[in-house]
N, C-alpha and C. Protein backbone atom coordinates (compact mmCIF):
# COMPACT_ATOMS: atom_id res chain seq x y z
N UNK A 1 14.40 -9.59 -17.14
CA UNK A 1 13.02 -9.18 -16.97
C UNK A 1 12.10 -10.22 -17.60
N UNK A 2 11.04 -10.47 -17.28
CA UNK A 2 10.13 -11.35 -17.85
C UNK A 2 9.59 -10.78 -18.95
N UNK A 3 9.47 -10.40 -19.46
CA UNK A 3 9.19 -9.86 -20.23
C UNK A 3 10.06 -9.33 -22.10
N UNK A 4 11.40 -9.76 -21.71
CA UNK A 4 12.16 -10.40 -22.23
C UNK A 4 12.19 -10.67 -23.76
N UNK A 5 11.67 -12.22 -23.47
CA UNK A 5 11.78 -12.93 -24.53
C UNK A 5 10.31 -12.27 -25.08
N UNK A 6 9.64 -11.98 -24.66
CA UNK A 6 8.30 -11.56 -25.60
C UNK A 6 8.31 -10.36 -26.60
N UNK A 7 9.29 -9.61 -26.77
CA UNK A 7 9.69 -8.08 -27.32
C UNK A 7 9.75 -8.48 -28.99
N UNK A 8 9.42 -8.12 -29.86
CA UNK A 8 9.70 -8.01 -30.93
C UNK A 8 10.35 -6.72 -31.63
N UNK A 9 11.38 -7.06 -32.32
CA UNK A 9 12.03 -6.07 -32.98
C UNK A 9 11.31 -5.27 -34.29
N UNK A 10 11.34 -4.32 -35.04
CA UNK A 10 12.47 -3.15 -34.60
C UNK A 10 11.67 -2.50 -33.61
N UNK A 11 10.73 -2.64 -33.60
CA UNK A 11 9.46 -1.20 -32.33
C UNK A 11 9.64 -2.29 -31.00
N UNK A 12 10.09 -3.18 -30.70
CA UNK A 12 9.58 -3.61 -29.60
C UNK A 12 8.65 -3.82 -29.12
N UNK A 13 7.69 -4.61 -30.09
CA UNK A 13 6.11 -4.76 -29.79
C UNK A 13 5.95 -5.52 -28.82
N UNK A 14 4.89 -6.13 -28.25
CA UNK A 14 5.11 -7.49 -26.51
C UNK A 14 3.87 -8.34 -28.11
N UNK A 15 4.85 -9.50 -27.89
CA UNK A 15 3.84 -10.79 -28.37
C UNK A 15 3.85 -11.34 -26.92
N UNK A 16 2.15 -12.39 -27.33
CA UNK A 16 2.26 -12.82 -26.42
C UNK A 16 2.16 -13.98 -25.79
N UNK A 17 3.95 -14.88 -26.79
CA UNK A 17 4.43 -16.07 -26.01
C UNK A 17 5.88 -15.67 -26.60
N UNK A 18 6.92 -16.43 -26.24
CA UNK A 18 8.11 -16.23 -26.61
C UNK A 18 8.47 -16.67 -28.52
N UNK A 19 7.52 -17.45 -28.37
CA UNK A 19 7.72 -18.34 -30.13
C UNK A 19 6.50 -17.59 -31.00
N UNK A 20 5.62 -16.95 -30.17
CA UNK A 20 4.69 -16.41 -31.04
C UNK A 20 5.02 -15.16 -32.49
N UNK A 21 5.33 -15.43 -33.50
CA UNK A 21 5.55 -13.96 -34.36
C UNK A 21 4.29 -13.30 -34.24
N UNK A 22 3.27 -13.35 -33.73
CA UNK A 22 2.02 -12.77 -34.13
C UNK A 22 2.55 -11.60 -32.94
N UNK A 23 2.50 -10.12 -33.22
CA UNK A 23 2.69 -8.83 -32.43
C UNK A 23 1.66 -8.41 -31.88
N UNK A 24 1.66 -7.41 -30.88
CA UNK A 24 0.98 -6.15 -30.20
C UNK A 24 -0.70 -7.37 -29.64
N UNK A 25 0.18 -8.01 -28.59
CA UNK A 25 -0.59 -8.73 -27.30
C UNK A 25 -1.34 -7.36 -26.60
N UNK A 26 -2.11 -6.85 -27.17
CA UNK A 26 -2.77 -5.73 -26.60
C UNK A 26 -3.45 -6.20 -25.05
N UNK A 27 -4.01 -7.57 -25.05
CA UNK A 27 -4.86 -7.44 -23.76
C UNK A 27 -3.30 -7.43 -22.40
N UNK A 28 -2.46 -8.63 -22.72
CA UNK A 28 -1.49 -7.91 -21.89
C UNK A 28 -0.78 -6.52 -21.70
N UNK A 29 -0.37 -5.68 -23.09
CA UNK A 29 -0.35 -4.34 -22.80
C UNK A 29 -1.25 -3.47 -21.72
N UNK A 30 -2.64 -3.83 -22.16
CA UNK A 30 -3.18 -3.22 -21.43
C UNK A 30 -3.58 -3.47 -19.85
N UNK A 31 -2.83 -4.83 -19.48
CA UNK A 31 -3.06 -5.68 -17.85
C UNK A 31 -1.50 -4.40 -17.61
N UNK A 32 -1.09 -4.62 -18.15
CA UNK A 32 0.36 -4.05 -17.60
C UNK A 32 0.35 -2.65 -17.68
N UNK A 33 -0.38 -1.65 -18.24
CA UNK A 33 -0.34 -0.27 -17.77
C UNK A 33 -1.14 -0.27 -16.74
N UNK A 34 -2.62 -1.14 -16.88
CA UNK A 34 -3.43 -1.13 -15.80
C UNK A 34 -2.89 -0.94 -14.42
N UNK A 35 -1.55 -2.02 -14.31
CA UNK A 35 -0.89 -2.52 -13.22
C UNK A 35 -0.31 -0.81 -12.73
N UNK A 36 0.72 -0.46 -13.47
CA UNK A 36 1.29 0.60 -13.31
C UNK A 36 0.29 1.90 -13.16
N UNK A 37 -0.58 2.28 -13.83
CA UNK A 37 -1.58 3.35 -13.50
C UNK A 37 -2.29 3.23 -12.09
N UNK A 38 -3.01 1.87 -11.67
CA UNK A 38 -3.93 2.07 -10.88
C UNK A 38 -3.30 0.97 -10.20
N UNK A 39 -2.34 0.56 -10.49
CA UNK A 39 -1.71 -0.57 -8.82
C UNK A 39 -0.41 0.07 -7.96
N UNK A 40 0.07 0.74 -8.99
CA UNK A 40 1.34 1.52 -8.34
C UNK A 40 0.81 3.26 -8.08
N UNK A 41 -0.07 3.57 -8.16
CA UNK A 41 -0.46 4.72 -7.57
C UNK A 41 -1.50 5.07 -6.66
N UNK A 42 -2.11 4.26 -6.49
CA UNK A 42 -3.40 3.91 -5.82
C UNK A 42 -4.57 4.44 -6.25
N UNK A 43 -5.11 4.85 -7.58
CA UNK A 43 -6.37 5.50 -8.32
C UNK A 43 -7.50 4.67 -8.61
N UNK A 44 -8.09 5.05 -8.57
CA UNK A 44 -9.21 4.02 -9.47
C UNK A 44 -9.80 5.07 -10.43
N UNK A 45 -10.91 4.33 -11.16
CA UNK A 45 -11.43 5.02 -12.10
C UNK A 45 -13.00 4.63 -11.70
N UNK A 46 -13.77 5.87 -11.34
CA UNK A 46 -14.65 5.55 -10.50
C UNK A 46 -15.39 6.49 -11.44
N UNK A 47 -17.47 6.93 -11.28
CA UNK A 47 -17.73 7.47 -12.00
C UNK A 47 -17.90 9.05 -12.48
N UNK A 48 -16.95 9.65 -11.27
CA UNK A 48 -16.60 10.75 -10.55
C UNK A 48 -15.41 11.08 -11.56
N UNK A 49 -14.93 10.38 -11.76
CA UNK A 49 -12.97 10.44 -12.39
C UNK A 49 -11.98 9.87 -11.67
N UNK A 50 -11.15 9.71 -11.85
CA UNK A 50 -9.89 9.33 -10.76
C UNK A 50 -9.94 9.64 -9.67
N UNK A 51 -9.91 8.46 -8.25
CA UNK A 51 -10.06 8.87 -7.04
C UNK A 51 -8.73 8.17 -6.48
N UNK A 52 -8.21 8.75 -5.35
CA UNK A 52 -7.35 8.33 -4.77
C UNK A 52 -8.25 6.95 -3.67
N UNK A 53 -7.56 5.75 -3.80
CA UNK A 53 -8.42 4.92 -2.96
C UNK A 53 -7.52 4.17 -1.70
N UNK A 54 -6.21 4.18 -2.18
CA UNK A 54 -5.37 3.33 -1.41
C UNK A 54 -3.99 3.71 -2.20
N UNK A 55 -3.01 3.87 -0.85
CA UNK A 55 -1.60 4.53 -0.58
C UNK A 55 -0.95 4.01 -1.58
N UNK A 56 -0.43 4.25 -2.13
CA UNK A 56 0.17 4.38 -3.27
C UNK A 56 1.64 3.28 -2.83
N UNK A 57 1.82 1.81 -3.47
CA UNK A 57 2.63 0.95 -3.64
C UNK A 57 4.27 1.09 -5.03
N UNK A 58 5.13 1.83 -4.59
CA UNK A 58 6.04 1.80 -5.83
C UNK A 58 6.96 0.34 -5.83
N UNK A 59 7.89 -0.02 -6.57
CA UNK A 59 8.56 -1.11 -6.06
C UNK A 59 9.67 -0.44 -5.59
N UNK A 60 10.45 -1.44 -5.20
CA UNK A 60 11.46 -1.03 -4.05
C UNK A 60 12.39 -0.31 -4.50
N UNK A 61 12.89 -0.69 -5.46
CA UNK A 61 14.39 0.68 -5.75
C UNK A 61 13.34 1.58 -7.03
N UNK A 62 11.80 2.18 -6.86
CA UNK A 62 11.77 2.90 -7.64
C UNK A 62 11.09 4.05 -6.70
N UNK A 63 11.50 5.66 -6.40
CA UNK A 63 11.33 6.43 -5.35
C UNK A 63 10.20 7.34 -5.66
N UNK A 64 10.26 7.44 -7.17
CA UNK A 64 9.24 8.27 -7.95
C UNK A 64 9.62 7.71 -9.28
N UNK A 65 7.18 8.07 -9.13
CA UNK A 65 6.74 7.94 -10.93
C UNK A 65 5.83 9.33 -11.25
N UNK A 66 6.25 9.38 -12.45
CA UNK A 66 5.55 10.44 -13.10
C UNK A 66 5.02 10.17 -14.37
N UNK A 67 3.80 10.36 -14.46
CA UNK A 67 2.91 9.67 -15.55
C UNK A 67 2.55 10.92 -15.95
N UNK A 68 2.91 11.41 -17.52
CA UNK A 68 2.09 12.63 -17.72
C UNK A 68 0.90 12.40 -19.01
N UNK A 69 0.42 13.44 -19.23
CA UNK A 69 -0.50 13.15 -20.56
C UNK A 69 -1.73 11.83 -20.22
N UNK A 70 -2.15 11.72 -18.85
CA UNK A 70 -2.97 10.19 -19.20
C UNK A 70 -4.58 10.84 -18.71
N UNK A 71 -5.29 10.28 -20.09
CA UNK A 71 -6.26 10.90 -20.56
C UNK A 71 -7.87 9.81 -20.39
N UNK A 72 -8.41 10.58 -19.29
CA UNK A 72 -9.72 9.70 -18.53
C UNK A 72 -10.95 10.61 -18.88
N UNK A 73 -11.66 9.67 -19.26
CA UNK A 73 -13.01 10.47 -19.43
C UNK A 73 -12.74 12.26 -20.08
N UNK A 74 -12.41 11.98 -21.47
CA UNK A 74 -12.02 13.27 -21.66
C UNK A 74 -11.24 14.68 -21.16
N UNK A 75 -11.03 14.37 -19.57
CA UNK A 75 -9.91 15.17 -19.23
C UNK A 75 -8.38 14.20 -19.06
N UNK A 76 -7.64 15.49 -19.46
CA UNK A 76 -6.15 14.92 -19.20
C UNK A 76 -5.47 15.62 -17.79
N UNK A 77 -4.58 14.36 -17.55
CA UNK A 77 -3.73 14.75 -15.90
C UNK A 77 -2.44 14.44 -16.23
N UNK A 78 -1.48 15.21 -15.15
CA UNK A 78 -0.24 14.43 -14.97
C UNK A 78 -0.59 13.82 -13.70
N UNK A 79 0.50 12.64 -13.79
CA UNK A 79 0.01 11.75 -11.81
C UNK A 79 1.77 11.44 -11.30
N UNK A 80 1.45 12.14 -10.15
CA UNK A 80 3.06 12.14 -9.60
C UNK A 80 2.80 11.27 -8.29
N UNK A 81 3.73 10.23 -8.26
CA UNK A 81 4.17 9.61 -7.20
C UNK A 81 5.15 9.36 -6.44
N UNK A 82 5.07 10.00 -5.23
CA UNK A 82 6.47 10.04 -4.38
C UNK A 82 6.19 9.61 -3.19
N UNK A 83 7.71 8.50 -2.68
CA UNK A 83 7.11 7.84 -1.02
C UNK A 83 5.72 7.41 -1.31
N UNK A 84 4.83 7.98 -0.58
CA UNK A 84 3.53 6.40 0.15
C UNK A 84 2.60 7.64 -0.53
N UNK A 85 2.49 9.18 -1.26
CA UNK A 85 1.53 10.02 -1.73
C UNK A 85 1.36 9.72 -3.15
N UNK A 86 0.08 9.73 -3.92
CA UNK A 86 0.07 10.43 -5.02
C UNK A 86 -0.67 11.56 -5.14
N UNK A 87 -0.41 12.32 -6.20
CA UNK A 87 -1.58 13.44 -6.66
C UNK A 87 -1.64 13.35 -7.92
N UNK A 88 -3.04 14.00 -8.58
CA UNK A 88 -2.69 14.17 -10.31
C UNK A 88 -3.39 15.48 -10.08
N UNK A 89 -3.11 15.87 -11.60
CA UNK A 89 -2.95 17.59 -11.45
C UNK A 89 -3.65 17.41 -13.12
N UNK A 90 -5.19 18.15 -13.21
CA UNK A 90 -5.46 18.65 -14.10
C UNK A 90 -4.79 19.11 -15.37
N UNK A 91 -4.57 18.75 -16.47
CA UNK A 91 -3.60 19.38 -17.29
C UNK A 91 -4.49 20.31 -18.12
């Protein structure tokens, strides 16, 4: 995985170069949930709340995601993705 060599032990923090000791590369953390929240489900964050905008992309050997607890504008959802649908569900 690319991602790899960037892991720091014991928590597995992401630095962010392979030689870097400096931990918790937050702006990549946060490119990379971005990716997974709103590239692999198709949501945006619009000023409405979460809108479905475009069909939902998983990668290839993954059939379903389930994201629970993710917390927008003061409400929380779970977001289920299966095949080419998503939905999120008020929690």
């Amino acid at each position: 995985l690319s991602y790899e060599g960037h892991v720091r032990p014991p928590f597995y923090a992401l630095a962010e170069t392979p030689r870097n000791d400096a931990v918790n590369f937050l702006t990549g953390a946060g490119g990379f949930l971005q990716q997974v929240i709103y590239g692999y489900t198709g949501l945006r964050l619009t000023d409405a709340g979460l809108r479905s905008v475009f069909r939902p992309v998983l990668p290839s050997r993954i059939t379903k995601l389930v994201l629970r607890h993710v917390s927008v504008r003061g409400k929380t959802y779970d977001i289920m993705v299966e095949g080419d649908s998503a939905r999120f569900v008020p929690r």
